[in-house]
C-alpha atoms as a PDB file:
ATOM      1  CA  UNK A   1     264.462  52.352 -17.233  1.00  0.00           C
ATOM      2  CA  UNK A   2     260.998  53.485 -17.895  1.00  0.00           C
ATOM      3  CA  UNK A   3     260.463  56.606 -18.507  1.00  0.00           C
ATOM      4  CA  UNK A   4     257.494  57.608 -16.601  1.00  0.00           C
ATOM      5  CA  UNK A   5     259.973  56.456 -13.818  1.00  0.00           C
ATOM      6  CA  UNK A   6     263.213  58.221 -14.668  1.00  0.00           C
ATOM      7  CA  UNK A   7     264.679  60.245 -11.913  1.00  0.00           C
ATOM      8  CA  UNK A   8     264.835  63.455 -13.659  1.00  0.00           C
ATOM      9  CA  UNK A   9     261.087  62.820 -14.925  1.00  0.00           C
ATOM     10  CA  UNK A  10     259.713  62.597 -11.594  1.00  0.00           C
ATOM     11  CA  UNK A  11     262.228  65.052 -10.096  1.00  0.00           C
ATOM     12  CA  UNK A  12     261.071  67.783 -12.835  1.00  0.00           C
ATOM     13  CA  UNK A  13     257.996  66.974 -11.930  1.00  0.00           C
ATOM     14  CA  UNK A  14     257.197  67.353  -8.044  1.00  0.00           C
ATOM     15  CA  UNK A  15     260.172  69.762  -7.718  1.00  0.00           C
ATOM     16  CA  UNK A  16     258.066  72.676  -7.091  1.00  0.00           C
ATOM     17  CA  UNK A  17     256.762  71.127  -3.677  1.00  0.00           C
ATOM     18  CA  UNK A  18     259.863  69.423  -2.656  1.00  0.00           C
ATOM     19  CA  UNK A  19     261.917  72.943  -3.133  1.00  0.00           C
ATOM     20  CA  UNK A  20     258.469  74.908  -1.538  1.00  0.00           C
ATOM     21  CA  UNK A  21     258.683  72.296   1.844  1.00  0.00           C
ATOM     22  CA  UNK A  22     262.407  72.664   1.764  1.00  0.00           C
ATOM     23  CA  UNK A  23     262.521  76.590   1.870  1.00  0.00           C
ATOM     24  CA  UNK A  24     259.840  76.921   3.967  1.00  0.00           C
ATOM     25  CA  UNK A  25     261.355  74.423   6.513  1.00  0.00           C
ATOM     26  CA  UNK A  26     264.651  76.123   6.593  1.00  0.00           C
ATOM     27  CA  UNK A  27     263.021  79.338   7.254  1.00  0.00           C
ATOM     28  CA  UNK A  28     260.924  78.396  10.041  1.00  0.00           C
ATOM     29  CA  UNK A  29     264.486  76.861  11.310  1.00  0.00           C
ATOM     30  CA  UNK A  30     266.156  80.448  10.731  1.00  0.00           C
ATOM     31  CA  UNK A  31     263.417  82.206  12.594  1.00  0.00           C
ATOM     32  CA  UNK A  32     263.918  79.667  15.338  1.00  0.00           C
ATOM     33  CA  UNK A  33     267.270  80.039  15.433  1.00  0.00           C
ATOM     34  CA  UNK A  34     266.686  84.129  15.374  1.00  0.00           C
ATOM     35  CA  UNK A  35     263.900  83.931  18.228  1.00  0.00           C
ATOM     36  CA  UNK A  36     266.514  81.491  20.570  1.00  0.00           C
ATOM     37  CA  UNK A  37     269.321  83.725  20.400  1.00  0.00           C
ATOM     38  CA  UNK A  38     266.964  87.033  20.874  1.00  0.00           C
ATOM     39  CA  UNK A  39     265.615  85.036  24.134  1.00  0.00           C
ATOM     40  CA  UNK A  40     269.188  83.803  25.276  1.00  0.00           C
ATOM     41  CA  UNK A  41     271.659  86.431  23.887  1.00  0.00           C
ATOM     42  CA  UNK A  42     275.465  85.792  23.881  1.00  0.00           C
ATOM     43  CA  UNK A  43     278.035  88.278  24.372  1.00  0.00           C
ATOM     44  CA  UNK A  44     278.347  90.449  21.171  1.00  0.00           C
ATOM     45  CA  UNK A  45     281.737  88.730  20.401  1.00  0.00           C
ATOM     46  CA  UNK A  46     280.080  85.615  20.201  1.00  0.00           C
ATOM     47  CA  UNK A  47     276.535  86.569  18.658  1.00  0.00           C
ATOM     48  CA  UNK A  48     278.599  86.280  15.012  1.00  0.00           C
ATOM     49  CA  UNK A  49     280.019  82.891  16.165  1.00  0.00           C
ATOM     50  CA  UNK A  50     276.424  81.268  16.881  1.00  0.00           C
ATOM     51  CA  UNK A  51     274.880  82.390  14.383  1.00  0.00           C
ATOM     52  CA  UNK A  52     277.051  80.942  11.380  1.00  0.00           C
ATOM     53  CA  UNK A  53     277.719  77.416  13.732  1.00  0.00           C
ATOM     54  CA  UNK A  54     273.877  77.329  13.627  1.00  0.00           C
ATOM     55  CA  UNK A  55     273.109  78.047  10.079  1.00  0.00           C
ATOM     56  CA  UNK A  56     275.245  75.696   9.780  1.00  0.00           C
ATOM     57  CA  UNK A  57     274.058  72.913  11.873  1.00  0.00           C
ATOM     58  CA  UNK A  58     270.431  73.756  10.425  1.00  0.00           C
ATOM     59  CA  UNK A  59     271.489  73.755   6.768  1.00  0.00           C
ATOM     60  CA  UNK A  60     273.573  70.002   7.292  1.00  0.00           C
ATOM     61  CA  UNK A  61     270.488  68.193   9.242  1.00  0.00           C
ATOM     62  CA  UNK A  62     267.724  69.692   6.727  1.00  0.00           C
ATOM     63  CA  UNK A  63     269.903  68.663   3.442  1.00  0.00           C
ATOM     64  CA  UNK A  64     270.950  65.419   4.657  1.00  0.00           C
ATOM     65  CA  UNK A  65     267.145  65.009   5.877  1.00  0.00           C
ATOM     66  CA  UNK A  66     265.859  66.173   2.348  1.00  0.00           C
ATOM     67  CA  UNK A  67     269.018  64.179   0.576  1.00  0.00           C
ATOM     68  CA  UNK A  68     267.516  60.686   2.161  1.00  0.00           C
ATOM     69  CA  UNK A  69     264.040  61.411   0.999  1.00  0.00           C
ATOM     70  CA  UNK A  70     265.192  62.160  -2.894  1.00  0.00           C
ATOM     71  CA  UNK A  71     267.167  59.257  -2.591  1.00  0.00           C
ATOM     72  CA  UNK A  72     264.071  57.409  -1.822  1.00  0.00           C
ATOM     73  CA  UNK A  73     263.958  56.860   1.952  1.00  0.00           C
ATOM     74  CA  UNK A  74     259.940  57.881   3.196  1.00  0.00           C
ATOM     75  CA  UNK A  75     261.106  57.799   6.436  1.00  0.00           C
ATOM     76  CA  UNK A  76     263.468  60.526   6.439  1.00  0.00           C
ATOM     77  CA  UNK A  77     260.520  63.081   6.514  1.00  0.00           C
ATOM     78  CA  UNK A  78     259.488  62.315   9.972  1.00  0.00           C
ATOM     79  CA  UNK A  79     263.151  63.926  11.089  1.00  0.00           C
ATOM     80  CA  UNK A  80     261.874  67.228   8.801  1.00  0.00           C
ATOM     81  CA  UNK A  81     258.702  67.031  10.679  1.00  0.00           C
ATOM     82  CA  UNK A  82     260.661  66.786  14.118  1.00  0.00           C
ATOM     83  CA  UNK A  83     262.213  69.528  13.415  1.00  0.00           C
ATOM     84  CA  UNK A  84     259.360  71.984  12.274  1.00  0.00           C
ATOM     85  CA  UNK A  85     258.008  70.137  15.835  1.00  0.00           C
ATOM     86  CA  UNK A  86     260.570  72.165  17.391  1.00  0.00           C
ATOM     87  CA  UNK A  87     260.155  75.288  15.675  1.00  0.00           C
ATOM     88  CA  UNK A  88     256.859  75.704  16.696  1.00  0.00           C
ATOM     89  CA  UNK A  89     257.484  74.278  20.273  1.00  0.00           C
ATOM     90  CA  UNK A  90     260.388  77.409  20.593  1.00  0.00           C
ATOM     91  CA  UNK A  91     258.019  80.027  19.244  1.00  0.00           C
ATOM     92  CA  UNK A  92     255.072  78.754  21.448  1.00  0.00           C
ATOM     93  CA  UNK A  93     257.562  78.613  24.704  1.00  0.00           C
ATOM     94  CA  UNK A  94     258.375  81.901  24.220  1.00  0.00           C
ATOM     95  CA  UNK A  95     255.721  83.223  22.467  1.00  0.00           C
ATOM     96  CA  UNK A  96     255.300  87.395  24.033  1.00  0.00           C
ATOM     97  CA  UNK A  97     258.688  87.530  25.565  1.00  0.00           C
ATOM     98  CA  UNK A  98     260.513  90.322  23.893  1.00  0.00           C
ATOM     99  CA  UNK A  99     260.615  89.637  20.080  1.00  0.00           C
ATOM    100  CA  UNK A 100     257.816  91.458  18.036  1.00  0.00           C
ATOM    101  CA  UNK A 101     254.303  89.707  17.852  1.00  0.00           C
ATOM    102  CA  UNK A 102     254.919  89.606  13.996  1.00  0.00           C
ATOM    103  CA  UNK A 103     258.108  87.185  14.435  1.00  0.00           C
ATOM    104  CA  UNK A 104     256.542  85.087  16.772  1.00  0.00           C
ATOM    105  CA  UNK A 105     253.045  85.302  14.035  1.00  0.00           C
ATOM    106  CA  UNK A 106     255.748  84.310  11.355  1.00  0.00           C
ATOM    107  CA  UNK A 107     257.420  81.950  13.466  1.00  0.00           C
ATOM    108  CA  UNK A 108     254.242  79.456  13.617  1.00  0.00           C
ATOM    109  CA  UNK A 109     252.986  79.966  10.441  1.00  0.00           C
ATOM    110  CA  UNK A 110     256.265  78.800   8.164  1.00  0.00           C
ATOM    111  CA  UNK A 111     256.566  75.390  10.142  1.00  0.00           C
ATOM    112  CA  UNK A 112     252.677  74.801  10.078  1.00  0.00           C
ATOM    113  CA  UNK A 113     252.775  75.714   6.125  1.00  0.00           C
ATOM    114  CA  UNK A 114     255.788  73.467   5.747  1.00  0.00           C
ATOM    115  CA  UNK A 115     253.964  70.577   7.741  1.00  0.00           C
ATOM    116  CA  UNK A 116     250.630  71.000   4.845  1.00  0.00           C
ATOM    117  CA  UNK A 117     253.352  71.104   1.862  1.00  0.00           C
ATOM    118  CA  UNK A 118     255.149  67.466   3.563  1.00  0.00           C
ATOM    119  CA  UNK A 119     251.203  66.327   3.806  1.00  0.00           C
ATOM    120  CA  UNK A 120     249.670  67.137   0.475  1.00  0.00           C
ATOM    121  CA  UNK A 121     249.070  64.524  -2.355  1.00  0.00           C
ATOM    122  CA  UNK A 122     251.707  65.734  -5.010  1.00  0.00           C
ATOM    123  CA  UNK A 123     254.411  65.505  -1.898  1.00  0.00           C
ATOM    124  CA  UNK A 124     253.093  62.097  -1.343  1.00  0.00           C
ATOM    125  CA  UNK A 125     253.229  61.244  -4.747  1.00  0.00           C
ATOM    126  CA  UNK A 126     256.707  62.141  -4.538  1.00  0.00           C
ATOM    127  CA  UNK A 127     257.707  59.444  -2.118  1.00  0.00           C
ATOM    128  CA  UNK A 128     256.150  56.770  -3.909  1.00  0.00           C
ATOM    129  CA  UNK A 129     257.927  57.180  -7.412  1.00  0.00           C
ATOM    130  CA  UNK A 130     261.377  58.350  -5.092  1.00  0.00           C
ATOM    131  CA  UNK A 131     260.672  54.737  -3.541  1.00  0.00           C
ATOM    132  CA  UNK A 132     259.849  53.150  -6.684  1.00  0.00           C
ATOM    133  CA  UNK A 133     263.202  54.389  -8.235  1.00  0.00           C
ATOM    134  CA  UNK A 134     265.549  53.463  -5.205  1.00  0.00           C
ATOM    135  CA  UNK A 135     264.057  49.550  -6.235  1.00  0.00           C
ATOM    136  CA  UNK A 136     264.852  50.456  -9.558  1.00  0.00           C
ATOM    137  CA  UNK A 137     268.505  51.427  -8.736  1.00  0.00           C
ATOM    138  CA  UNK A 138     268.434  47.896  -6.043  1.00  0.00           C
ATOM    139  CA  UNK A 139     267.600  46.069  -8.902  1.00  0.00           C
ATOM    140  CA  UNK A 140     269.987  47.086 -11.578  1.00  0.00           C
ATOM    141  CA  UNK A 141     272.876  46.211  -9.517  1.00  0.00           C
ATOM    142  CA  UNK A 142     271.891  43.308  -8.362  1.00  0.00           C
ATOM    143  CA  UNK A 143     271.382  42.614 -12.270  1.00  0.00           C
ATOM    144  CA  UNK A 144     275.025  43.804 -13.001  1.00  0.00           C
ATOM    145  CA  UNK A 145     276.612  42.682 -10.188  1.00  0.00           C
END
């Protein structure tokens, strides 16, 4: 394998921006999350209940989203961008309701930030090599099949 295209090369490499747009996509999702269930509060027994079931749900779709793009699939970014879609589309919905202005200030300006970090060239750059190296892997076991 060459070495300017080893996994771990280009994985040491870019991982500040990959980790940065992870974070800050999963914390636009929490403050989503946070806003909904201020908006449409369960009973108090339950309150515990939702919230782990949708950490939960959050954490699964982002890392299997995140999991296809290491593994070299660009497409799999457009379901991260869906979902900081939606994160803005809950905080602009409800945006003066009864949460503080701050959440709802906080609440637009993680999924926006994690929309520039998926856009910028070193994220980019990312994809490519991540694409390179899944033909890479394609072609080594069709070699040693």
């Amino acid at each position: 394998m060459n070495q300017s295209l080893d996994f771990l090369t280009i994985l040491r490499r870019h991982f500040p921006v990959f980790i940065a747009a992870f974070f800050l996509a999963l914390f636009s999702l929490a403050v989503s999350q946070i806003l909904l269930l201020e908006f449409y509060p369960p009973s108090l027994d339950d309150y515990g209940i939702y919230m782990m079931l949708g950490s939960c749900g959050i954490s699964l779709y982002l890392c299997g989203a995140n999991l296809l793009v290491i593994r070299g699939r660009p497409w799999a970014v457009w379901l991260v961008v869906a979902a900081m879609a939606v994160c803005m589309l809950v905080v602009l919905v409800h945006w003066g309701r009864r949460a503080p202005d701050v959440m709802y200030s906080i609440g637009l300006l993680l999924p926006l930030a994690a929309l520039l970090t998926l856009n910028s060239k070193r994220y980019r750059a990312m994809l490519v090599a991540m694409v390179e190296i899944r033909g890479q892997r394609a072609a080594w076991r069709k070699r040693f099949k």
